[in-house]
C-alpha atoms as a PDB file:
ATOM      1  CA  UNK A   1       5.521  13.113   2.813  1.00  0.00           C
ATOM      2  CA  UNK A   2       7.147   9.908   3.638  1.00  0.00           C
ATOM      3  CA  UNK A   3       7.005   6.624   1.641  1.00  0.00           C
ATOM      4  CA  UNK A   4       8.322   3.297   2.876  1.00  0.00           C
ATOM      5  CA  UNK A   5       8.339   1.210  -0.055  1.00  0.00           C
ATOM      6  CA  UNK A   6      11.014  -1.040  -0.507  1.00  0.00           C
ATOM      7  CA  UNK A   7      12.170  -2.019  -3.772  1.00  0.00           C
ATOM      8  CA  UNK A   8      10.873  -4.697  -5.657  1.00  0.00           C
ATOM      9  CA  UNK A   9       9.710  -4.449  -9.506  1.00  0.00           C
ATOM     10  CA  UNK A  10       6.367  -6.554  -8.665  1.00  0.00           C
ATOM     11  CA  UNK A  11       5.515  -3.255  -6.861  1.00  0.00           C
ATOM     12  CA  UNK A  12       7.239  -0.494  -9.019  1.00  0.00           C
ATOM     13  CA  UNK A  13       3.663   0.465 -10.430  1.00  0.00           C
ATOM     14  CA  UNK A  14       2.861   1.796  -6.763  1.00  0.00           C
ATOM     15  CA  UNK A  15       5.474   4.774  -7.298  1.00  0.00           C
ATOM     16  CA  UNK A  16       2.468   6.368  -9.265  1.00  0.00           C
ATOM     17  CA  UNK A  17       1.140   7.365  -6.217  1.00  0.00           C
ATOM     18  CA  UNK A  18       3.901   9.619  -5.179  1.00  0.00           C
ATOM     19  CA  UNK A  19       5.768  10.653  -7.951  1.00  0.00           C
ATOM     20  CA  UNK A  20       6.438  14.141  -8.452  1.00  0.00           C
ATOM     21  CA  UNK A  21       5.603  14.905  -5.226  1.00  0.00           C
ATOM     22  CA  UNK A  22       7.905  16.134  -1.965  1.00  0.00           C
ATOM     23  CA  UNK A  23       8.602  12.981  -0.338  1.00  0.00           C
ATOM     24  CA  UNK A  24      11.720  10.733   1.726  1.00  0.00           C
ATOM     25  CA  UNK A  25      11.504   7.134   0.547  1.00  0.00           C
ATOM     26  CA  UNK A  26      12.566   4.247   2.487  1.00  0.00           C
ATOM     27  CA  UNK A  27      13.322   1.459  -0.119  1.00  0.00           C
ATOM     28  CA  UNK A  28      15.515  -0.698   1.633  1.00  0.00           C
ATOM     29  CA  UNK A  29      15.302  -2.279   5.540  1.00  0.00           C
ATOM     30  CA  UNK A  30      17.013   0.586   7.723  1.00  0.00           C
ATOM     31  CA  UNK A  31      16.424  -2.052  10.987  1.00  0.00           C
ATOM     32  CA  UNK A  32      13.961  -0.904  13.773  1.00  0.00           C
ATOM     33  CA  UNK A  33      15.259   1.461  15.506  1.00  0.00           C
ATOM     34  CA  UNK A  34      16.664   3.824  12.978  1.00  0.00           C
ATOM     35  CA  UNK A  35      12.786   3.447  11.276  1.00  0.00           C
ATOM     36  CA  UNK A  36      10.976   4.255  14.789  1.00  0.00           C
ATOM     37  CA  UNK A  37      13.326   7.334  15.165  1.00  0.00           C
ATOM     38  CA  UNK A  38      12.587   8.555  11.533  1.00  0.00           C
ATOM     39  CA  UNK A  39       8.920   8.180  12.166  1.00  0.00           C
ATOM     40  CA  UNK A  40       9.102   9.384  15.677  1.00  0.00           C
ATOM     41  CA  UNK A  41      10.355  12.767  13.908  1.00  0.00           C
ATOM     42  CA  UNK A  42       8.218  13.000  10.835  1.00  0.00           C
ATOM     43  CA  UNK A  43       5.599  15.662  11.760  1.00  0.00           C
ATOM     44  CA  UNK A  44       2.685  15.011  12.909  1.00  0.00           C
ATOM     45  CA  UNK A  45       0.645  16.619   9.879  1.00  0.00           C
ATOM     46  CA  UNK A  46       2.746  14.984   7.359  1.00  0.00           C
ATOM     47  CA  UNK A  47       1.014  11.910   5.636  1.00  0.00           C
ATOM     48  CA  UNK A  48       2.978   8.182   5.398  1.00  0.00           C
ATOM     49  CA  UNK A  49       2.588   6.176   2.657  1.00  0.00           C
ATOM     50  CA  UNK A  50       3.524   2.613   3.753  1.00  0.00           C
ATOM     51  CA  UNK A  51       3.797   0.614   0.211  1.00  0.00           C
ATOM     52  CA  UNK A  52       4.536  -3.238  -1.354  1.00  0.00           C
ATOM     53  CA  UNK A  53       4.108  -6.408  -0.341  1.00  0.00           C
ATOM     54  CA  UNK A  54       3.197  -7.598   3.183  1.00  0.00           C
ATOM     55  CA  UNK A  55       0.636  -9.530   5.789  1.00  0.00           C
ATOM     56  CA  UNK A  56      -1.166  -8.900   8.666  1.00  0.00           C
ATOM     57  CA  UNK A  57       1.853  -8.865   9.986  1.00  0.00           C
ATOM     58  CA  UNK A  58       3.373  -5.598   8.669  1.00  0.00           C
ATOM     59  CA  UNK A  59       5.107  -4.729   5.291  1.00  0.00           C
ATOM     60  CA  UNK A  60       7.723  -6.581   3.987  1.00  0.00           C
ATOM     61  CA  UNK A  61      11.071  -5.885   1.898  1.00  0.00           C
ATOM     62  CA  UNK A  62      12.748  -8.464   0.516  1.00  0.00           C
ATOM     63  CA  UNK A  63      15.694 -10.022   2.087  1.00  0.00           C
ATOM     64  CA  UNK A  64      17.630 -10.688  -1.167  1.00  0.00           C
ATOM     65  CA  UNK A  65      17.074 -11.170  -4.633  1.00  0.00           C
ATOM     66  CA  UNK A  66      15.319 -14.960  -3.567  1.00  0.00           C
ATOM     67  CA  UNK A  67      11.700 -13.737  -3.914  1.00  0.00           C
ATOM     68  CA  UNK A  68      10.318 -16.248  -0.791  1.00  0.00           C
ATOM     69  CA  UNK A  69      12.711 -14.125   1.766  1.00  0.00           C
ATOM     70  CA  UNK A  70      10.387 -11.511   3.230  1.00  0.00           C
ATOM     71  CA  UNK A  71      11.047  -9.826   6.013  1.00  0.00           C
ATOM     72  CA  UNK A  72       8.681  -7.229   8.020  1.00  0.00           C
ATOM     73  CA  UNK A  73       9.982  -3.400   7.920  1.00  0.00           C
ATOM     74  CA  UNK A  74       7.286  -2.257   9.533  1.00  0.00           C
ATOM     75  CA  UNK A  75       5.052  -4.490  11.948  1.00  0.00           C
ATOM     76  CA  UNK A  76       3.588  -3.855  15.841  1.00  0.00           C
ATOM     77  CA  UNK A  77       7.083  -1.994  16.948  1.00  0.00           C
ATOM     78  CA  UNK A  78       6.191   0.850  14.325  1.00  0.00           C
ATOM     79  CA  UNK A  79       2.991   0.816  15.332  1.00  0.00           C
ATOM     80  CA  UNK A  80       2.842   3.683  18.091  1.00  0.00           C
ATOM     81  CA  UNK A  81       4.948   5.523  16.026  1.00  0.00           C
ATOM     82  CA  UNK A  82       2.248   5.933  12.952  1.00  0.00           C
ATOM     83  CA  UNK A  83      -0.537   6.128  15.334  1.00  0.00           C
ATOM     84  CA  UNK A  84       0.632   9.159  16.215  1.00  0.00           C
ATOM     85  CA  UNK A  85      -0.401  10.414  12.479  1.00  0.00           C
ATOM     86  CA  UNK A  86      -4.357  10.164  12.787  1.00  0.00           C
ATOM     87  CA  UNK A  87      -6.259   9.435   9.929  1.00  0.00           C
ATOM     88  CA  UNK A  88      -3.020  10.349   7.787  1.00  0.00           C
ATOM     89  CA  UNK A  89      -2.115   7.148   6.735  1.00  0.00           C
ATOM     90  CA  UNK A  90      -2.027   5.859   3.240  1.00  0.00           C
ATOM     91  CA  UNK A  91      -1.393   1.407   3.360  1.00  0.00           C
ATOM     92  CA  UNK A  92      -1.488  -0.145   0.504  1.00  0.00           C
ATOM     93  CA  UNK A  93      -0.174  -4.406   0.653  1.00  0.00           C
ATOM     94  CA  UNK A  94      -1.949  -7.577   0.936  1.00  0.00           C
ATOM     95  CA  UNK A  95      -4.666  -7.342   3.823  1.00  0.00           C
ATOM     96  CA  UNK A  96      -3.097  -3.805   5.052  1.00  0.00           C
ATOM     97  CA  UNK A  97      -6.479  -3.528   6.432  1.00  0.00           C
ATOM     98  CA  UNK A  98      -6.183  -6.399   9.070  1.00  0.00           C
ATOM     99  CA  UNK A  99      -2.254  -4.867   9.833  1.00  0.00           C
ATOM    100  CA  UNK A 100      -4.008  -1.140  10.618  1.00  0.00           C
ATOM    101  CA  UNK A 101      -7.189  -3.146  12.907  1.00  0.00           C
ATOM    102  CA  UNK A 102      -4.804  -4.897  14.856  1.00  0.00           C
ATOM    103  CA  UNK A 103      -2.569  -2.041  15.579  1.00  0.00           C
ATOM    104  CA  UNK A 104      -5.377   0.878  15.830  1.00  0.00           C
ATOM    105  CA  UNK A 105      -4.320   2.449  12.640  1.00  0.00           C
ATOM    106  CA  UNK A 106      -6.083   5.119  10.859  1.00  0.00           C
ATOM    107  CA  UNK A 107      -6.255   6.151   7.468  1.00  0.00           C
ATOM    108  CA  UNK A 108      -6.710   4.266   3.883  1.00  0.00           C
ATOM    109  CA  UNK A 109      -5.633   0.756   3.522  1.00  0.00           C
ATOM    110  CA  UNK A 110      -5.996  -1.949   1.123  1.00  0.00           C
ATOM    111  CA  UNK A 111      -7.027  -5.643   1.368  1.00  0.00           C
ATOM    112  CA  UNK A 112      -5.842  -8.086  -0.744  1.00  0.00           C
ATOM    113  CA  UNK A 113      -4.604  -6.639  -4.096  1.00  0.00           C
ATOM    114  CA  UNK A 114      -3.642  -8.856  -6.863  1.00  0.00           C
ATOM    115  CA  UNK A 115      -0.394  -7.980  -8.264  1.00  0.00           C
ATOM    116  CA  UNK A 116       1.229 -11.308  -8.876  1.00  0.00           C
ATOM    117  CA  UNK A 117      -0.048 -14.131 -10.846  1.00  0.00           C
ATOM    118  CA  UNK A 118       0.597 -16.721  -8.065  1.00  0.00           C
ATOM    119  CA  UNK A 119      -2.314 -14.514  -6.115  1.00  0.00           C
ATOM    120  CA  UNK A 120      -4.436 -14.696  -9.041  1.00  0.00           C
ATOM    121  CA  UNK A 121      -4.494 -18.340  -9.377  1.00  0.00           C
ATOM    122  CA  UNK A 122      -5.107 -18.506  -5.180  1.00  0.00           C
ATOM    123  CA  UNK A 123      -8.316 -16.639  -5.373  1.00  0.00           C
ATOM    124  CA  UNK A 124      -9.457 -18.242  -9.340  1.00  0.00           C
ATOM    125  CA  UNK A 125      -8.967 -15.079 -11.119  1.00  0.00           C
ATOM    126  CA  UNK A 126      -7.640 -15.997 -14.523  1.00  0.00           C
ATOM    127  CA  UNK A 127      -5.825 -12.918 -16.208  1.00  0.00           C
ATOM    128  CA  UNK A 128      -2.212 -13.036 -17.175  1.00  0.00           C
ATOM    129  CA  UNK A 129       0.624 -10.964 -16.274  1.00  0.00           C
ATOM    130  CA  UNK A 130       0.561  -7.903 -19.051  1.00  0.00           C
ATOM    131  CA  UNK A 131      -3.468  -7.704 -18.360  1.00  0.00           C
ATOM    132  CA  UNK A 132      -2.719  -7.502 -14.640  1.00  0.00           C
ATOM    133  CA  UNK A 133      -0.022  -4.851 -14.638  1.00  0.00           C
ATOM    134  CA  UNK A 134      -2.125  -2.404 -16.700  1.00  0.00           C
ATOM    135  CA  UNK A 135      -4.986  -3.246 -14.683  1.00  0.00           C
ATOM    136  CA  UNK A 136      -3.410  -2.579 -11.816  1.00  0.00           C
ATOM    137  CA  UNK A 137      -1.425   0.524 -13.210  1.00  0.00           C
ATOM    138  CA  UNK A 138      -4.488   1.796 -14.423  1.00  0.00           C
ATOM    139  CA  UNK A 139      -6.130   1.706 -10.833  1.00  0.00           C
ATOM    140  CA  UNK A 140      -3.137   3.307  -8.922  1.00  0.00           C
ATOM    141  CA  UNK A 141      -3.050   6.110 -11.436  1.00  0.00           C
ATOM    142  CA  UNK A 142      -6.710   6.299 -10.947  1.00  0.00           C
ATOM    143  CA  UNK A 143      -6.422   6.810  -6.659  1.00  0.00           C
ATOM    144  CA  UNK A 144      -3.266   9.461  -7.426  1.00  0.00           C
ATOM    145  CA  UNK A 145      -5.690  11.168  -9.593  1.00  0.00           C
ATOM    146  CA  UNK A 146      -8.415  11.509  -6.115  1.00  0.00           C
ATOM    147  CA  UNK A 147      -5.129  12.284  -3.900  1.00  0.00           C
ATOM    148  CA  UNK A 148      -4.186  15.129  -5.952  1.00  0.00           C
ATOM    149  CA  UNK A 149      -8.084  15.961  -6.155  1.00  0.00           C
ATOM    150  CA  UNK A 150      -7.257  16.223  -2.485  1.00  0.00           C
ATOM    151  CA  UNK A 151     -10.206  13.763  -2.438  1.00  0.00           C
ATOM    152  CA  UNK A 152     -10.706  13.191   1.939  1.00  0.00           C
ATOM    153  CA  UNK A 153      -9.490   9.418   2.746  1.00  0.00           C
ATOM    154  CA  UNK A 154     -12.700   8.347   3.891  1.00  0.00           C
ATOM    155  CA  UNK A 155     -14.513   8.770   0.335  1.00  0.00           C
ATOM    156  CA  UNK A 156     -11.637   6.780  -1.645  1.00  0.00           C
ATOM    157  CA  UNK A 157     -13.279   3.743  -1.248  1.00  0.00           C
ATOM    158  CA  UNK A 158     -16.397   4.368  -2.728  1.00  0.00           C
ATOM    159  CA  UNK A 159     -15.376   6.661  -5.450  1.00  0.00           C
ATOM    160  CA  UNK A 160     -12.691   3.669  -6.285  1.00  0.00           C
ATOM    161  CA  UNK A 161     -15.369   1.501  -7.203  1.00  0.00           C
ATOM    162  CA  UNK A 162     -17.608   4.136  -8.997  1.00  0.00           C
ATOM    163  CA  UNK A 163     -13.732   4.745 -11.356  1.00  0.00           C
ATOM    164  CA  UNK A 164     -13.887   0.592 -12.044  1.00  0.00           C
ATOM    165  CA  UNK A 165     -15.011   0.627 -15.620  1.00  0.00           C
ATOM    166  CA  UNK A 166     -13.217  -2.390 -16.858  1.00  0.00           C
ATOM    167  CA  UNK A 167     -15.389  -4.767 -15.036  1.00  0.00           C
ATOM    168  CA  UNK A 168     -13.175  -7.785 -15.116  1.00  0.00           C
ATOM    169  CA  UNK A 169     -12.812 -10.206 -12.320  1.00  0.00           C
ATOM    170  CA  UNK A 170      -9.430  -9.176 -11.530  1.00  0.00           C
ATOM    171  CA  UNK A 171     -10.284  -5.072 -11.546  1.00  0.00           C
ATOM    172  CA  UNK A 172     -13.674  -6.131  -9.727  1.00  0.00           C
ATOM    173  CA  UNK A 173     -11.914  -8.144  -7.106  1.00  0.00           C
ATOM    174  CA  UNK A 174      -8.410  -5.031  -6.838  1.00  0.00           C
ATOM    175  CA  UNK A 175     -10.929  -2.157  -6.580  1.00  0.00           C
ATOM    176  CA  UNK A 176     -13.249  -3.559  -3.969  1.00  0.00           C
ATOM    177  CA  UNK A 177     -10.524  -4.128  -1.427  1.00  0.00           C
ATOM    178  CA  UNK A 178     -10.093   0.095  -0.361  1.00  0.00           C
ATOM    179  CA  UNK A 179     -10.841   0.691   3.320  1.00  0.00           C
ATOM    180  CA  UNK A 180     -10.849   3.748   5.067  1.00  0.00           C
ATOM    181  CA  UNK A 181     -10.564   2.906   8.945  1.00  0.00           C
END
């Protein structure tokens, strides 16, 4: 398997998801080219897990310890590339969703998560930062549990929401946002 998910501790609780498993990781920016190469050559069968923050746009690594300098690591160039993998596609970042529409992506792929407190107070859900991590902790582990299940993509959204037992705003709001395209 293949993760891109560059390094940054507001996302750490996403490494759940592949733990323990057989996988490359791309933490860090390895610039365009190198990335479309390493995804030109990843097998066709083998499922990408593209990870951490991001837009529309594409995912994002940080460009330095300043936490407002994102820049994309994967956006339209990479596009073609992870087409390539079907439905074996695994994109979890803000609005994910609208990145994989735009591009023709399929697979599973988040909306808008909440996993920093500055999000929380954009869309009026009051929580705090120690509820929020083990809400969100709690969820991931919760989604590795239906990977390992081998639980097909295209149920993960429902049977997300069916797991949601804590019922808060933020938990409501995180689990609804699961979209298989």
């Amino acid at each position: 398997m293949l993760v891109i998910h560059p390094e940054d501790k507001t996302t750490d609780m996403l490494t759940v998801l592949y733990e323990g498993l057989g996988h490359t990781r791309i933490a860090q920016d390895c610039g365009s080219n190198r990335l479309n190469h390493i995804l030109y050559h990843t097998p066709k069968a083998e499922r990408i897990m593209l990870l951490g923050h991001g837009s529309h746009k594409g995912l994002y690594f940080r460009q330095n310890d300043d936490e407002e300098l994102y820049r994309t690591i994967v956006s339209h160039p990479q596009a073609y590339y992870l087409r390539r993998h079907g439905g074996n596609l695994i994109g979890i970042w803000c609005h994910a969703v609208d990145f994989a529409r735009t591009e023709g992506l399929h697979g599973l792929f988040s909306g808008m998560i909440i996993s920093e407190m500055s999000e929380a107070e954009d869309y009026g859900i009051v929580t705090n930062r120690e509820d929020m991590d083990k809400t969100n902790r709690i969820m991931f582990a919760r989604l590795r549990r239906l990977l390992d299940d081998g639980t097909p993509l295209h149920e993960i959204p429902v049977r997300m929401k069916t797991l949601n037992d804590e019922k808060s705003r933020l938990a409501m709001f995180n689990y609804e946002n699961f979209y298989y395209l």
